[in-house]
Protein backbone atom coordinates (compact mmCIF):
# COMPACT_ATOMS: atom_id res chain seq x y z
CA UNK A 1 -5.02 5.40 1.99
CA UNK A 2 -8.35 5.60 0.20
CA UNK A 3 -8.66 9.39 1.53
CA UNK A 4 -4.63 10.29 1.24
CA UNK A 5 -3.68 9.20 -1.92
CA UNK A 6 -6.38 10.90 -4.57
CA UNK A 7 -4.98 14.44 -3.04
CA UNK A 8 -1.42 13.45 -2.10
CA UNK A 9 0.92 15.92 -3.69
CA UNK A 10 4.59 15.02 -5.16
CA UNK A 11 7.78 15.61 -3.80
CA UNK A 12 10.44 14.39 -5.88
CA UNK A 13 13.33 14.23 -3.66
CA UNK A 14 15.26 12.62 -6.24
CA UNK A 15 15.79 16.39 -8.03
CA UNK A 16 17.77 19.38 -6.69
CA UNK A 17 16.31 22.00 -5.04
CA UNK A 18 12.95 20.45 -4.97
CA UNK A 19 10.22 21.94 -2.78
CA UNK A 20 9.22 20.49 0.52
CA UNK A 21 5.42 20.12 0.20
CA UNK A 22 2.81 19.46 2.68
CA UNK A 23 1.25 16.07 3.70
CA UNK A 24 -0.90 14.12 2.47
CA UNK A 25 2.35 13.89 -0.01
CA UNK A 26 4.17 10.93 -2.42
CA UNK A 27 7.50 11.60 -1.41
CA UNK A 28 10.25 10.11 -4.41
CA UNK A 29 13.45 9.15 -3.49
CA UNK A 30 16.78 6.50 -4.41
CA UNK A 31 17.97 4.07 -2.01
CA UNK A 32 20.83 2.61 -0.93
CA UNK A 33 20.98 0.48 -3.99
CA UNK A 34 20.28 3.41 -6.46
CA UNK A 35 16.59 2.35 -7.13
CA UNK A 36 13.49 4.56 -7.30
CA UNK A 37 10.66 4.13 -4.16
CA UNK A 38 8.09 5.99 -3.61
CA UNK A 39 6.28 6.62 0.49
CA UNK A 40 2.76 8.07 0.73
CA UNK A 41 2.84 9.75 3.94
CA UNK A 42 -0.59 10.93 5.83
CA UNK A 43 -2.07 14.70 7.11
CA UNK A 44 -0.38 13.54 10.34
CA UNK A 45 2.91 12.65 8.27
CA UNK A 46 2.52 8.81 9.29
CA UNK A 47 3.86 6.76 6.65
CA UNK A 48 0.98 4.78 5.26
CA UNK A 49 2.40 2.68 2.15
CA UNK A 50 6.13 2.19 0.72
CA UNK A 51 7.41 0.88 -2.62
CA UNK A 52 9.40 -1.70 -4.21
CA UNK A 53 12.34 -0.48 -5.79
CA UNK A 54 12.04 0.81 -9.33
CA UNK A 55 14.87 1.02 -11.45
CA UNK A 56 13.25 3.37 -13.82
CA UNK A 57 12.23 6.61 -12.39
CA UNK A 58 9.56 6.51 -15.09
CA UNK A 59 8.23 3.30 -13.26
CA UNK A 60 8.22 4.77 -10.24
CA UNK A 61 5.88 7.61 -11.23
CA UNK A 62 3.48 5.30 -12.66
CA UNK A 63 3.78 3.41 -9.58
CA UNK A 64 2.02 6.56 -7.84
CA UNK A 65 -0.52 7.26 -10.94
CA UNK A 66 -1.76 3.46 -10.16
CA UNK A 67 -2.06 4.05 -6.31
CA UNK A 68 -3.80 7.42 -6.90
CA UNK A 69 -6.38 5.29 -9.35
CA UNK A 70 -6.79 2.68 -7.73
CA UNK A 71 -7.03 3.68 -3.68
CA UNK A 72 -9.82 4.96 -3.46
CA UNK A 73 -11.92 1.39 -4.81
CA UNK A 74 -9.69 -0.15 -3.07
CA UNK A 75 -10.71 -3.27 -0.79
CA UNK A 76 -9.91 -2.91 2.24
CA UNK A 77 -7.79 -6.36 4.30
CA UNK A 78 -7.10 -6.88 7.70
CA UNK A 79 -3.95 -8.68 7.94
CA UNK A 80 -4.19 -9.67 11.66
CA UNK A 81 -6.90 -12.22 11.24
């Protein structure tokens, strides 16, 4: 995550006709429930972190501005200890 998400690009998937970009990418999207998430995918395309549901797009996009910020000082956990 700390090298992904400072370069990640956008792909809003929530607009039509948006562009297909390249990974490492933020890809935006509604779910089933009509909520905002965001999913920073890899360079390999892996899926590396997923959102909460947003019901503002406006706080999903600020969702990605704070991981973008914040990644890359980011400490690091391992959750299987």
């Amino acid at each position: 995550m700390r090298k992904n998400a400072p370069i990640a690009k956008l792909e809003d998937q929530t607009e039509e006709g948006s562009q297909t970009v390249t990974n490492p990418k933020f890809e935006v999207y509604t779910d089933k429930a009509g909520e905002f998430r965001f999913r920073l995918k890899a360079r390999n395309g892996e899926i590396i972190a997923a959102s909460e549901g947003y019901k503002a797009k406006v706080s999903c996009m600020n969702g990605i501005e704070s991981v973008r910020k914040n990644a890359p000082e980011a400490e690091t956990v391992d959750e299987k200890e």
